[in-house]
PDB file of N, CA and C in Angstrom:
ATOM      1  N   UNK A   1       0.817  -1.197   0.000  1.00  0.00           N
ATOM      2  CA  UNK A   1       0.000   0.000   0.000  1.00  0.00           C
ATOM      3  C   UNK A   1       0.861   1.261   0.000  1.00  0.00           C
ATOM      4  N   UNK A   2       1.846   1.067   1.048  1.00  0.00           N
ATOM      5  CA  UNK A   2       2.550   2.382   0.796  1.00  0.00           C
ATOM      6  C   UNK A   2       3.316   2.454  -0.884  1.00  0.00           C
ATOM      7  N   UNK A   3       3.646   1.912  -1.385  1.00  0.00           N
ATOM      8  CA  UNK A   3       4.041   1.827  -2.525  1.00  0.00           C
ATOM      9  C   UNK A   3       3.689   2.704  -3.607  1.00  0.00           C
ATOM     10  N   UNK A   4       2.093   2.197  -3.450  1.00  0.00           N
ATOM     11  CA  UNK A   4       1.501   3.039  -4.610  1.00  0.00           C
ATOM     12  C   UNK A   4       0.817   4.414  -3.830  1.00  0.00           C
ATOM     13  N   UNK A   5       0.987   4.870  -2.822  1.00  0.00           N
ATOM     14  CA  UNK A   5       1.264   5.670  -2.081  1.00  0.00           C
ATOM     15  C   UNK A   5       2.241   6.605  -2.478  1.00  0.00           C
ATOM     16  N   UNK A   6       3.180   6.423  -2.993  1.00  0.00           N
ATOM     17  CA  UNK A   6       4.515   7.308  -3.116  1.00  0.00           C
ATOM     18  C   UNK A   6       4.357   7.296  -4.282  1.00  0.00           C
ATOM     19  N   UNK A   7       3.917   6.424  -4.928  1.00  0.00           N
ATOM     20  CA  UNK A   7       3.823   6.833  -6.624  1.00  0.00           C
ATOM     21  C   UNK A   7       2.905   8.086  -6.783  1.00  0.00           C
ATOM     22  N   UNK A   8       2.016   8.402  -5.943  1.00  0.00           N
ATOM     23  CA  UNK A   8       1.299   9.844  -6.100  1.00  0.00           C
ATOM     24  C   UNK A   8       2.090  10.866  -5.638  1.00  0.00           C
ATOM     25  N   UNK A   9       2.483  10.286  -4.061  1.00  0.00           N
ATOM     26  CA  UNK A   9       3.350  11.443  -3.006  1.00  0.00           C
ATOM     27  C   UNK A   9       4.286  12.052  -3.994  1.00  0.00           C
ATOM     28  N   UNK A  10       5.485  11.470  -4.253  1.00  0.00           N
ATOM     29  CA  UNK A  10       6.948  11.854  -5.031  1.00  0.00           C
ATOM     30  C   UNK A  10       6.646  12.338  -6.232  1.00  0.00           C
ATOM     31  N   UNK A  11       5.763  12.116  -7.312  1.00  0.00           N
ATOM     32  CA  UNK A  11       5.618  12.945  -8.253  1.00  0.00           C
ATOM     33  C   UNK A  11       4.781  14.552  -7.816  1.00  0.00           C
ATOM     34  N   UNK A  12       4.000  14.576  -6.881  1.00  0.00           N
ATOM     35  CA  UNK A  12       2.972  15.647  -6.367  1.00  0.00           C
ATOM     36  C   UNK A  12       4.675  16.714  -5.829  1.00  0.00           C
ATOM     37  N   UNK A  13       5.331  15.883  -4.892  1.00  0.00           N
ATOM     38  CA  UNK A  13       6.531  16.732  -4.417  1.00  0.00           C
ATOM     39  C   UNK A  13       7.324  17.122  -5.419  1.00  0.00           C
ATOM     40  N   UNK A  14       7.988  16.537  -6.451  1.00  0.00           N
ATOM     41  CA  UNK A  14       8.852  16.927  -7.309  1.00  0.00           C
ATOM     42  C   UNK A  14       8.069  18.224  -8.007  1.00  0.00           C
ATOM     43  N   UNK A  15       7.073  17.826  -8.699  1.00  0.00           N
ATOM     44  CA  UNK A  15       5.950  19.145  -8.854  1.00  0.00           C
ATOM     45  C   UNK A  15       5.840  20.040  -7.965  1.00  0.00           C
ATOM     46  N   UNK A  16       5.906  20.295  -6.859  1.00  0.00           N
ATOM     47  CA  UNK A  16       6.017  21.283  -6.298  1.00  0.00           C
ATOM     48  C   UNK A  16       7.271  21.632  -6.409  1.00  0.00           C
ATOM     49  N   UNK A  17       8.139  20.707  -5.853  1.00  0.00           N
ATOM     50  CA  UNK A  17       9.593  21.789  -5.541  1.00  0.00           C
ATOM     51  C   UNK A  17      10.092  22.117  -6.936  1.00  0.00           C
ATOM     52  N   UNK A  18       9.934  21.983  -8.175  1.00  0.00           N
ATOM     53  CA  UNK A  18      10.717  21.629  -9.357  1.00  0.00           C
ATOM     54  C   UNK A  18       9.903  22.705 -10.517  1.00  0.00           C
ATOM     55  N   UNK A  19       8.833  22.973 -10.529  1.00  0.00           N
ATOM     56  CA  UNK A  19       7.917  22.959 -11.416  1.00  0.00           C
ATOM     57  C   UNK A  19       6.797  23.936 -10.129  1.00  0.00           C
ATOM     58  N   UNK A  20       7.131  24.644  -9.579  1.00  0.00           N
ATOM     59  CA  UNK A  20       5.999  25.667  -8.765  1.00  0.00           C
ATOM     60  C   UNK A  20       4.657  26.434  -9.529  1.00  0.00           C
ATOM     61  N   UNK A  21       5.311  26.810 -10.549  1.00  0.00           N
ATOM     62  CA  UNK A  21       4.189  27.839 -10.882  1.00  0.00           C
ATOM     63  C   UNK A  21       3.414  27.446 -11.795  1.00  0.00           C
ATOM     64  N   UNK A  22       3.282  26.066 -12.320  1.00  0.00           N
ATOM     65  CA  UNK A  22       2.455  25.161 -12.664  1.00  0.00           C
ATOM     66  C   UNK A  22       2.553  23.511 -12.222  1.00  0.00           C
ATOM     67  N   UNK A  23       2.762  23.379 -10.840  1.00  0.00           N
ATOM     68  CA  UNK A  23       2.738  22.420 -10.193  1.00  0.00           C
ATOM     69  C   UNK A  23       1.372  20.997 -10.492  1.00  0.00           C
ATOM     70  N   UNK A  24       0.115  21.938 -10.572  1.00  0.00           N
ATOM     71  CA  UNK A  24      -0.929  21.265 -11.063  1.00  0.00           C
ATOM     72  C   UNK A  24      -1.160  20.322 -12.023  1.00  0.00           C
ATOM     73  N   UNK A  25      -1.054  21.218 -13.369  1.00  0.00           N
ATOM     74  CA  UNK A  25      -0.580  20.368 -14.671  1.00  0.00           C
ATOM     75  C   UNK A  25       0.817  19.025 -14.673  1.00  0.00           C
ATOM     76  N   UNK A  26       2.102  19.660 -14.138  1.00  0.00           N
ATOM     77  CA  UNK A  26       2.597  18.722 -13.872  1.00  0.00           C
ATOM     78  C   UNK A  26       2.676  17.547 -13.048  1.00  0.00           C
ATOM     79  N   UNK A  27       1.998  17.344 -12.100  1.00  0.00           N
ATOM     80  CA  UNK A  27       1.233  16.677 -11.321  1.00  0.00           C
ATOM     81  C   UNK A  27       0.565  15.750 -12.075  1.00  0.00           C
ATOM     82  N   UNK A  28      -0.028  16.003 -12.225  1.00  0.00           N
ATOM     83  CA  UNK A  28      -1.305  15.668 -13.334  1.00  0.00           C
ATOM     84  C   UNK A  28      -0.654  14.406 -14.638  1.00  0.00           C
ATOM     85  N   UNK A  29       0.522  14.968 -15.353  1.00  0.00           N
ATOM     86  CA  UNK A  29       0.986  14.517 -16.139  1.00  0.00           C
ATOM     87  C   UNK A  29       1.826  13.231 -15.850  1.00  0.00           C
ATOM     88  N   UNK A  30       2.845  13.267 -14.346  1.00  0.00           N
ATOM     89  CA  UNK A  30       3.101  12.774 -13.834  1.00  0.00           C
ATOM     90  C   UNK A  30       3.097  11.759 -13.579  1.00  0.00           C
ATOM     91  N   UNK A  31       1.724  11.916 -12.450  1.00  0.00           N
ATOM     92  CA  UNK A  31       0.819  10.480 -12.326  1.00  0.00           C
ATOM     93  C   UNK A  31       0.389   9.482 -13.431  1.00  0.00           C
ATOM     94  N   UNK A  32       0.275  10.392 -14.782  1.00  0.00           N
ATOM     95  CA  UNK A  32      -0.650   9.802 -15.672  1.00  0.00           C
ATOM     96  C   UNK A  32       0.043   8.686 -16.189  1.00  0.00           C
ATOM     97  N   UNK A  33       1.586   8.993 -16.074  1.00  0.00           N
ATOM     98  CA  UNK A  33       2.613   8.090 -16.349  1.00  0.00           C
ATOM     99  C   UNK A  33       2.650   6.518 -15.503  1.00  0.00           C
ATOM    100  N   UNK A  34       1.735   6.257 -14.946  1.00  0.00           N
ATOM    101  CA  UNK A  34       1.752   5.254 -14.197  1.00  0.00           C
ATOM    102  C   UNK A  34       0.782   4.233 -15.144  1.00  0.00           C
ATOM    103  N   UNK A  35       0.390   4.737 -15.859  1.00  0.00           N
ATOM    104  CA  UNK A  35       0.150   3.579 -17.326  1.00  0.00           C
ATOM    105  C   UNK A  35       0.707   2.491 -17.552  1.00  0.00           C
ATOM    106  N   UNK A  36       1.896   2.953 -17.462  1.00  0.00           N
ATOM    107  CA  UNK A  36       3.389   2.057 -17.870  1.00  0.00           C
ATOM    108  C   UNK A  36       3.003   1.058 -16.779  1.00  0.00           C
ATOM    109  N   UNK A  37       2.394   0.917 -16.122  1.00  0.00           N
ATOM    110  CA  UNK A  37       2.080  -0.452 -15.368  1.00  0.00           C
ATOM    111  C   UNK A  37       1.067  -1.297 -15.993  1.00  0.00           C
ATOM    112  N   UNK A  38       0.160  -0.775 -17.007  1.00  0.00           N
ATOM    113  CA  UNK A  38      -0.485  -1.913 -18.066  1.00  0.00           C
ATOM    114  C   UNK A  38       0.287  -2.922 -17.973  1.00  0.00           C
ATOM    115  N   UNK A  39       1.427  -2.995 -18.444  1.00  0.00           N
ATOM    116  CA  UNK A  39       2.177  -4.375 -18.655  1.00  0.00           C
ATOM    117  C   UNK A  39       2.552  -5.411 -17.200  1.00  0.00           C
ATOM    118  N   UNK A  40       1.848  -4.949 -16.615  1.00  0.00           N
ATOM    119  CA  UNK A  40       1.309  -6.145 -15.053  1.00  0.00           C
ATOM    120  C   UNK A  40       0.463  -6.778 -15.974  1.00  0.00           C
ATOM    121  N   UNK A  41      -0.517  -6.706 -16.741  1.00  0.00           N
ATOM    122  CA  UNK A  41      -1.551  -7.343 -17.149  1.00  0.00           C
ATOM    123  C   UNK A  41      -0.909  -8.441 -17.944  1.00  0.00           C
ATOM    124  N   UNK A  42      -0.024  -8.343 -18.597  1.00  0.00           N
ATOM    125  CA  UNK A  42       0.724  -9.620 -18.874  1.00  0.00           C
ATOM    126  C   UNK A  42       1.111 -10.719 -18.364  1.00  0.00           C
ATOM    127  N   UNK A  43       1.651 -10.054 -17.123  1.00  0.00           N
ATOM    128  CA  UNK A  43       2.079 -11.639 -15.775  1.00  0.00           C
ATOM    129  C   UNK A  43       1.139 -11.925 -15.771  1.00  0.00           C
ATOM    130  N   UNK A  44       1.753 -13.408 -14.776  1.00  0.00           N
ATOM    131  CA  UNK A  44       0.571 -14.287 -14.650  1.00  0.00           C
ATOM    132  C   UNK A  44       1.353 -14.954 -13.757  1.00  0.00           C
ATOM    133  N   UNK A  45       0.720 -14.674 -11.867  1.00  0.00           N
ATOM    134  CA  UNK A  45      -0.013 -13.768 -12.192  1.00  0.00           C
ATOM    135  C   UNK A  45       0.065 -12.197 -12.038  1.00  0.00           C
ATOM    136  N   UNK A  46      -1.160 -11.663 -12.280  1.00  0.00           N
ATOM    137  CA  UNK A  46      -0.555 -10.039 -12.867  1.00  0.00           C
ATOM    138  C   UNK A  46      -0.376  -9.404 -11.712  1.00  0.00           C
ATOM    139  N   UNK A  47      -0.777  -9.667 -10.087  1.00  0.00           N
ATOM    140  CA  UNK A  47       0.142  -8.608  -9.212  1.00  0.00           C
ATOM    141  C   UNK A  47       0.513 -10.024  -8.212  1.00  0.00           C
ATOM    142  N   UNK A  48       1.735  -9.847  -8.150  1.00  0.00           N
ATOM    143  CA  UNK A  48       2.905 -10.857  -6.848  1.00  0.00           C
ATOM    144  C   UNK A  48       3.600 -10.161  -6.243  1.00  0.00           C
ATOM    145  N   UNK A  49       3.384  -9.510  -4.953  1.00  0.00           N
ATOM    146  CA  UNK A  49       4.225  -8.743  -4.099  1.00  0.00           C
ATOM    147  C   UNK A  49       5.612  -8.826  -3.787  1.00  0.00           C
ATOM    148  N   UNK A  50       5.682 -10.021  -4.137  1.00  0.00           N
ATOM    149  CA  UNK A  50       7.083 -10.529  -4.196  1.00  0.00           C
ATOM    150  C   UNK A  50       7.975 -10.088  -5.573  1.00  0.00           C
ATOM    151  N   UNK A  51       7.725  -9.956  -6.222  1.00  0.00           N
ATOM    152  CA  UNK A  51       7.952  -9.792  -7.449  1.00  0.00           C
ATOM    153  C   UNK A  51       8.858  -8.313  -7.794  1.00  0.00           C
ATOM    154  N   UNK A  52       9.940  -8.439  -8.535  1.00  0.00           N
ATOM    155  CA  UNK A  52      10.617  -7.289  -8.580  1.00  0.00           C
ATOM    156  C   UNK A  52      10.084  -6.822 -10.104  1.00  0.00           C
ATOM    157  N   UNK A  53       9.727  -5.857 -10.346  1.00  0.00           N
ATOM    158  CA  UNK A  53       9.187  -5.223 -11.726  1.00  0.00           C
ATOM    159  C   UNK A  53       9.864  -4.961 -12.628  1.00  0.00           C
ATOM    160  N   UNK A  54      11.331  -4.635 -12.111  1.00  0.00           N
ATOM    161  CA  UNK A  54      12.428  -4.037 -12.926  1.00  0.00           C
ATOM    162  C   UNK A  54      13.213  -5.786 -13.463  1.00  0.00           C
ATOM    163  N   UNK A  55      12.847  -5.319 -14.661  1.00  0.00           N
ATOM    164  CA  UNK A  55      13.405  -6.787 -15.667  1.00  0.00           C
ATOM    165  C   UNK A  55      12.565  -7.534 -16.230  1.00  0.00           C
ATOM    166  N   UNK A  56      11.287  -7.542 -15.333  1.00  0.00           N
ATOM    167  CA  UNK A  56      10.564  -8.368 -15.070  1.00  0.00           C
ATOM    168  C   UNK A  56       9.145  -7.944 -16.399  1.00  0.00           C
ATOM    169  N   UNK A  57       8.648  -7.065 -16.033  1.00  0.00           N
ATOM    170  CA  UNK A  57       7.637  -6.492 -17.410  1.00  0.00           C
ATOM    171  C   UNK A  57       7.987  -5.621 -18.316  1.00  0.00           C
ATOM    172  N   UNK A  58       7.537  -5.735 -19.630  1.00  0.00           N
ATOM    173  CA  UNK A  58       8.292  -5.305 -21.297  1.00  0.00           C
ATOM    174  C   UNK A  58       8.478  -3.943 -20.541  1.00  0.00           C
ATOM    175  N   UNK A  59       7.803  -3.034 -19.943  1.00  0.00           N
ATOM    176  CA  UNK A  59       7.901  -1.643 -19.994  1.00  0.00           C
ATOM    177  C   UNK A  59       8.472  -1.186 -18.833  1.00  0.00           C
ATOM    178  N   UNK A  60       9.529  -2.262 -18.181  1.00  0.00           N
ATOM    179  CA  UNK A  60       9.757  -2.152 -16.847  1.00  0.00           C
ATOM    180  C   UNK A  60      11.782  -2.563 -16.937  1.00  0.00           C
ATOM    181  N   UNK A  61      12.265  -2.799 -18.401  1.00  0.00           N
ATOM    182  CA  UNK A  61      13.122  -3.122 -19.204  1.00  0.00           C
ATOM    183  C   UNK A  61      14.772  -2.098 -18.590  1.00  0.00           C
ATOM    184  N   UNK A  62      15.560  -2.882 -18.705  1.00  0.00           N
ATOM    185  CA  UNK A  62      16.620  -1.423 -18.976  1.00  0.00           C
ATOM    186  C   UNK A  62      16.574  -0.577 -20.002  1.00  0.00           C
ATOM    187  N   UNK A  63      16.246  -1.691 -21.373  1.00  0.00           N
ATOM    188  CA  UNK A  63      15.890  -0.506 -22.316  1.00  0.00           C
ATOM    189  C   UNK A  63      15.056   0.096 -22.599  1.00  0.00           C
ATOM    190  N   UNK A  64      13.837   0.035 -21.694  1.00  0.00           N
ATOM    191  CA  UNK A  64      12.898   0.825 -21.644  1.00  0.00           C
ATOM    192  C   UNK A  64      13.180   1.978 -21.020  1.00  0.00           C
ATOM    193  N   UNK A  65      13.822   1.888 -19.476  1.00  0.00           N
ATOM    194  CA  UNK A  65      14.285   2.835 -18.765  1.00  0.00           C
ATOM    195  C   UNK A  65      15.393   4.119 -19.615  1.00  0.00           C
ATOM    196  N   UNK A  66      16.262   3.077 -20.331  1.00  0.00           N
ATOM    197  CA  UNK A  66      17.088   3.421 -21.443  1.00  0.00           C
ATOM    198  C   UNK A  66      16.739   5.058 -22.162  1.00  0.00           C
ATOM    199  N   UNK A  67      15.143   4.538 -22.876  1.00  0.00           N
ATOM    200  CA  UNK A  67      14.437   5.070 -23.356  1.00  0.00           C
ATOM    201  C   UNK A  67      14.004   6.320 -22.746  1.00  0.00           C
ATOM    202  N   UNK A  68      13.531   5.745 -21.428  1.00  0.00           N
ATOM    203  CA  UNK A  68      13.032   7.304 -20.589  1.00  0.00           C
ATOM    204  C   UNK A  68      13.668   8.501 -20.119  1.00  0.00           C
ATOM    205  N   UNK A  69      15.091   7.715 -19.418  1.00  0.00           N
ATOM    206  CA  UNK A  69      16.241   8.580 -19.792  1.00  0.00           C
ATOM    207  C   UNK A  69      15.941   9.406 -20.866  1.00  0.00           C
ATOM    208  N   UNK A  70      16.353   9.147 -22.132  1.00  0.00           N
ATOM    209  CA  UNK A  70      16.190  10.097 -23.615  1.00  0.00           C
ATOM    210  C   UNK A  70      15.204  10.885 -23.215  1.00  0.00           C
ATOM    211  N   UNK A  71      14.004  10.003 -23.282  1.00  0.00           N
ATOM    212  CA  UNK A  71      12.831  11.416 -22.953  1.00  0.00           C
ATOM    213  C   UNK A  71      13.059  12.586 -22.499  1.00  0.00           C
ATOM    214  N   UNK A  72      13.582  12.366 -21.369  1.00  0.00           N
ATOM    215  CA  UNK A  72      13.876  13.669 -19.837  1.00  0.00           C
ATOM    216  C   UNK A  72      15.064  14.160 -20.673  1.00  0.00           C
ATOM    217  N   UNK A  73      16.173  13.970 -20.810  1.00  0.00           N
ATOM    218  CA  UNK A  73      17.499  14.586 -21.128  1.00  0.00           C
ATOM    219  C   UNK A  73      17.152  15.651 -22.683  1.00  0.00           C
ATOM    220  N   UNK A  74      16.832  14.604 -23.884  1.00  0.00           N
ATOM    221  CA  UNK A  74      16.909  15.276 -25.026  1.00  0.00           C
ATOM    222  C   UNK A  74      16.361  16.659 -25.324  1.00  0.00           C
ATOM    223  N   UNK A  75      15.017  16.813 -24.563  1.00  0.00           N
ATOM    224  CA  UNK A  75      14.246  17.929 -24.527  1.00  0.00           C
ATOM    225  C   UNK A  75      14.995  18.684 -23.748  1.00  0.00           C
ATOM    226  N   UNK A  76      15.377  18.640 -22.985  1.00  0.00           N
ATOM    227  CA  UNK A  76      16.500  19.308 -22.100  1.00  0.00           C
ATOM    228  C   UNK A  76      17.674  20.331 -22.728  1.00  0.00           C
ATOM    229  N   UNK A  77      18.065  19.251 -24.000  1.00  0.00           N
ATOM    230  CA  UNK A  77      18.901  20.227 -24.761  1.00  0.00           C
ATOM    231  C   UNK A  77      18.092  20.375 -25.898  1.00  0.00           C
ATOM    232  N   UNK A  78      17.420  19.737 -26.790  1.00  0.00           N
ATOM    233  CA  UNK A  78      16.198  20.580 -27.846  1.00  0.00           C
ATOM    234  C   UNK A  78      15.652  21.623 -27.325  1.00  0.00           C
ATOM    235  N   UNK A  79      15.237  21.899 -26.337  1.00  0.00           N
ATOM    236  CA  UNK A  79      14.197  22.607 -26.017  1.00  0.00           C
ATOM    237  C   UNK A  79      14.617  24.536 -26.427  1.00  0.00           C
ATOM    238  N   UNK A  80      16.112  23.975 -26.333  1.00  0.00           N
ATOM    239  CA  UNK A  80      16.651  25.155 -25.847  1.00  0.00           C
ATOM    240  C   UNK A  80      16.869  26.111 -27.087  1.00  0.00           C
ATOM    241  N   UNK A  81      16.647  25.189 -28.515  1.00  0.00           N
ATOM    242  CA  UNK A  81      17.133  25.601 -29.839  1.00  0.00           C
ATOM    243  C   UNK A  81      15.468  25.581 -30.211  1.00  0.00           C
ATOM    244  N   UNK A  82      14.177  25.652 -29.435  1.00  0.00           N
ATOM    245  CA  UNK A  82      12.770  25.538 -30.524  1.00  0.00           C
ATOM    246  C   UNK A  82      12.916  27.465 -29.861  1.00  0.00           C
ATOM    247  N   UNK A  83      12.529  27.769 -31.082  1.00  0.00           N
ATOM    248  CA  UNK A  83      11.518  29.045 -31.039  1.00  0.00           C
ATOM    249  C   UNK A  83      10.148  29.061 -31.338  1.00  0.00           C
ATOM    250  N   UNK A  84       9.355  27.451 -31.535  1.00  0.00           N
ATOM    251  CA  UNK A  84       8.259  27.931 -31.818  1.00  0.00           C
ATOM    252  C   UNK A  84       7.596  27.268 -30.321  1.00  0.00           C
ATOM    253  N   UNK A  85       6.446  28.142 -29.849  1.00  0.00           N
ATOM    254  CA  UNK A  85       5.743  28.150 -28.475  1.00  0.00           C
ATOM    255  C   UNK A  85       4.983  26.763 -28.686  1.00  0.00           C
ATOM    256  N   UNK A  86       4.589  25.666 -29.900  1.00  0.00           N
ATOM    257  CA  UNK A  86       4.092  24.914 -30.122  1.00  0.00           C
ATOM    258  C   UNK A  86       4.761  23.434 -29.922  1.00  0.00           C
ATOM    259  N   UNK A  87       6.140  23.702 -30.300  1.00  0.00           N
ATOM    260  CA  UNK A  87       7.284  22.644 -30.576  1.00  0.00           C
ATOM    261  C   UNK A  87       8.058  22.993 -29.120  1.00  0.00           C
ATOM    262  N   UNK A  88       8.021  23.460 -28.035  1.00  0.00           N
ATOM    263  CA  UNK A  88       8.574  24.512 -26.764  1.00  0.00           C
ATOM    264  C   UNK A  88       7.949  23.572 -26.011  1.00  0.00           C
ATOM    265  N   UNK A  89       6.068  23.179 -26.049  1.00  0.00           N
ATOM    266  CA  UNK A  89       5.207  22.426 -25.350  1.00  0.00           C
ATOM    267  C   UNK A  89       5.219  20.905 -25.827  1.00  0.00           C
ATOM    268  N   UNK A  90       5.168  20.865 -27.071  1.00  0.00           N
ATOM    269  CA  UNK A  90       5.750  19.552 -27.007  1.00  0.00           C
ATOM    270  C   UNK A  90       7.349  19.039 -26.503  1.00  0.00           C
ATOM    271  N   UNK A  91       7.597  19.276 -26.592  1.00  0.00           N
ATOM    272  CA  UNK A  91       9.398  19.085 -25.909  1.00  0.00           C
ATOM    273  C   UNK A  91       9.261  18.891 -24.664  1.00  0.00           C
ATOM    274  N   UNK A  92       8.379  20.021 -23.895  1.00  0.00           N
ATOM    275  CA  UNK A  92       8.132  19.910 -22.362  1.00  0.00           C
ATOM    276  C   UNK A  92       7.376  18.548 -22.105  1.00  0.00           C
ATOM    277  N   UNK A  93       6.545  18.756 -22.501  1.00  0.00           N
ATOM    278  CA  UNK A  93       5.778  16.867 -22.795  1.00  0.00           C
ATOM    279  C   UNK A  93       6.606  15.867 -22.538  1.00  0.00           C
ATOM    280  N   UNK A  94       7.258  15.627 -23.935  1.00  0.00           N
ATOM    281  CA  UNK A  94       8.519  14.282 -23.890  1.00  0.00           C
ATOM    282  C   UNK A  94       9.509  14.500 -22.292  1.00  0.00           C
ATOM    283  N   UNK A  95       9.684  15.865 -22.239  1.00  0.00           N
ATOM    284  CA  UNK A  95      10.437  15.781 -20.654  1.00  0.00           C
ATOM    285  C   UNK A  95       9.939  15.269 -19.341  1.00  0.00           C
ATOM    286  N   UNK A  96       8.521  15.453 -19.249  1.00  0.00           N
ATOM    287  CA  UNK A  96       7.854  15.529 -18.383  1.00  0.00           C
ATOM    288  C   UNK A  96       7.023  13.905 -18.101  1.00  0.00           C
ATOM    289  N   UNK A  97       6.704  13.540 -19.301  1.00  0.00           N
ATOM    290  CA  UNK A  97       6.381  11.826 -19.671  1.00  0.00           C
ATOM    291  C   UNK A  97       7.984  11.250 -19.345  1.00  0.00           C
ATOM    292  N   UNK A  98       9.067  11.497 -19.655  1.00  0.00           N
ATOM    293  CA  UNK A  98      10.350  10.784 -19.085  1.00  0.00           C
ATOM    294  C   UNK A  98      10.705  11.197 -17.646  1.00  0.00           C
ATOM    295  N   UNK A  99      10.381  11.985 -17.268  1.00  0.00           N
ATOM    296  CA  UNK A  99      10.484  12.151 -15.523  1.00  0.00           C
ATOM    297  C   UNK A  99       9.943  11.414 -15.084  1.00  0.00           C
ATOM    298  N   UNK A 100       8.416  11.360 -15.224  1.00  0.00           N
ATOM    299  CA  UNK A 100       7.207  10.623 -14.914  1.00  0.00           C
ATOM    300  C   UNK A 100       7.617   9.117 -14.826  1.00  0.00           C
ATOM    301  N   UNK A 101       8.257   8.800 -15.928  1.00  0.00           N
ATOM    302  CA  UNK A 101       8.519   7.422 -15.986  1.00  0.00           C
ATOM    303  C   UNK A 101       9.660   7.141 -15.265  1.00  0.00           C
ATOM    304  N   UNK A 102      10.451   7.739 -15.122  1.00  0.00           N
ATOM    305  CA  UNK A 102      12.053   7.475 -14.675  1.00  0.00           C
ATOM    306  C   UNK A 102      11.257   7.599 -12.867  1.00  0.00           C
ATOM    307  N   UNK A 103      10.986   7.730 -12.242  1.00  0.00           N
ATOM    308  CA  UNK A 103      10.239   8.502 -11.591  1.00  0.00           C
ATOM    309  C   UNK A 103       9.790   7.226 -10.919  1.00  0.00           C
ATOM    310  N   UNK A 104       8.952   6.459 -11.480  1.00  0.00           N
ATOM    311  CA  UNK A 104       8.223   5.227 -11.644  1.00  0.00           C
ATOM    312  C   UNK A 104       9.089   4.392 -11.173  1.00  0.00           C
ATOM    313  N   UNK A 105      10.042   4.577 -12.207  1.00  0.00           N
ATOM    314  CA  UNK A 105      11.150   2.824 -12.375  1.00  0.00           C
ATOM    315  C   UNK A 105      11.997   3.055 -10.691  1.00  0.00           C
ATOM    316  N   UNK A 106      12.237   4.160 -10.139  1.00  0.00           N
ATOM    317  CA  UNK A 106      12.610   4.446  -9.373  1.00  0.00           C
ATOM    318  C   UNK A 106      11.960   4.422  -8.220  1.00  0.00           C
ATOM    319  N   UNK A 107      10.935   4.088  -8.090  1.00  0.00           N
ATOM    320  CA  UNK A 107       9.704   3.817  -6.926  1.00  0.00           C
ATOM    321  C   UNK A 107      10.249   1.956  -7.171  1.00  0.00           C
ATOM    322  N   UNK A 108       9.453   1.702  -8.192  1.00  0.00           N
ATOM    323  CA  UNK A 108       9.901   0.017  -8.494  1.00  0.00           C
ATOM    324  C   UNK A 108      10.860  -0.418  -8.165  1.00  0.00           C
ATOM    325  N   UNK A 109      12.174   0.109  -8.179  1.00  0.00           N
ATOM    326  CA  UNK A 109      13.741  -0.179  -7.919  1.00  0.00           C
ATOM    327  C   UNK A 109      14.090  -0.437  -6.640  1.00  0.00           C
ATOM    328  N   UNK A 110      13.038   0.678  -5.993  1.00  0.00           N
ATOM    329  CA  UNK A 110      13.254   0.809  -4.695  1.00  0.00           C
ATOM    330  C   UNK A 110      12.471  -0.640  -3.949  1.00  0.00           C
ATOM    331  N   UNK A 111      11.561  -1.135  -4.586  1.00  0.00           N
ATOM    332  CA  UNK A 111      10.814  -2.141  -4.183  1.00  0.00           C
ATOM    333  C   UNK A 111      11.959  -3.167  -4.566  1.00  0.00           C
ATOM    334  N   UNK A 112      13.070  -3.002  -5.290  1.00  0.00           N
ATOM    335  CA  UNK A 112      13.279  -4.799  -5.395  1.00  0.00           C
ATOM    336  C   UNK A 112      14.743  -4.491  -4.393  1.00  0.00           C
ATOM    337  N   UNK A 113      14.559  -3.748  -3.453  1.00  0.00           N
ATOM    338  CA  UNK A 113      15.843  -4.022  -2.501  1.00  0.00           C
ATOM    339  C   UNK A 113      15.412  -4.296  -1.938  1.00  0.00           C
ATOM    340  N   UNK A 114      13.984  -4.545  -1.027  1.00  0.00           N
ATOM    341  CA  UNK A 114      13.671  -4.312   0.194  1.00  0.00           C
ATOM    342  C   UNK A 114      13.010  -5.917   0.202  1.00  0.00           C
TER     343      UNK A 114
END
């Protein structure tokens, strides 16, 4: 329980301390990233407390994580070369969906030490 507990808590905090003056929206976006747990629906069976996530489901991968990394970083340095306010918000997107996720794998990670 506490688990998925902190999957709300730690993204709601990073949104605040990180992201203040639209904390809401990012929040929001955040959480939404917890999708990436669809692929429980694959195991079988699909929730084992025991179970470490990281390795374990397609979207739970190093190279998935791999992936999320990119998300967060690339926009990081794209972002910095868009002048258009359209391509500015999408960029923030891809950053904000790779936090979200990195974010995630890092809640999960934390579950397979313990």
């Amino acid at each position: 329980m506490l688990h998925i507990v902190l999957h709300l808590v730690v993204p709601l905090l990073v949104a605040l301390y990180f992201y203040r003056k639209r904390w809401k929206n990012v929040t929001v976006i955040l959480i939404a990233t917890m999708v990436v747990d669809l692929d429980h629906l694959l195991a079988d069976p699909i929730y084992d407390p025991e179970r470490c996530s990281i390795g374990f489901h397609p979207l739970h991968t190093i190279p998935a994580i791999v992936l999320y990394g990119m998300l967060f970083i690339l926009p990081l340095i794209l972002g910095r070369k868009a002048d258009d306010w359209k391509l500015k918000s999408t960029i923030d997107m891809f950053h904000l969906i790779g936090l979200g996720l990195l974010i995630h794998m890092a809640l999960d990670g934390i579950d397979c030490l313990l």
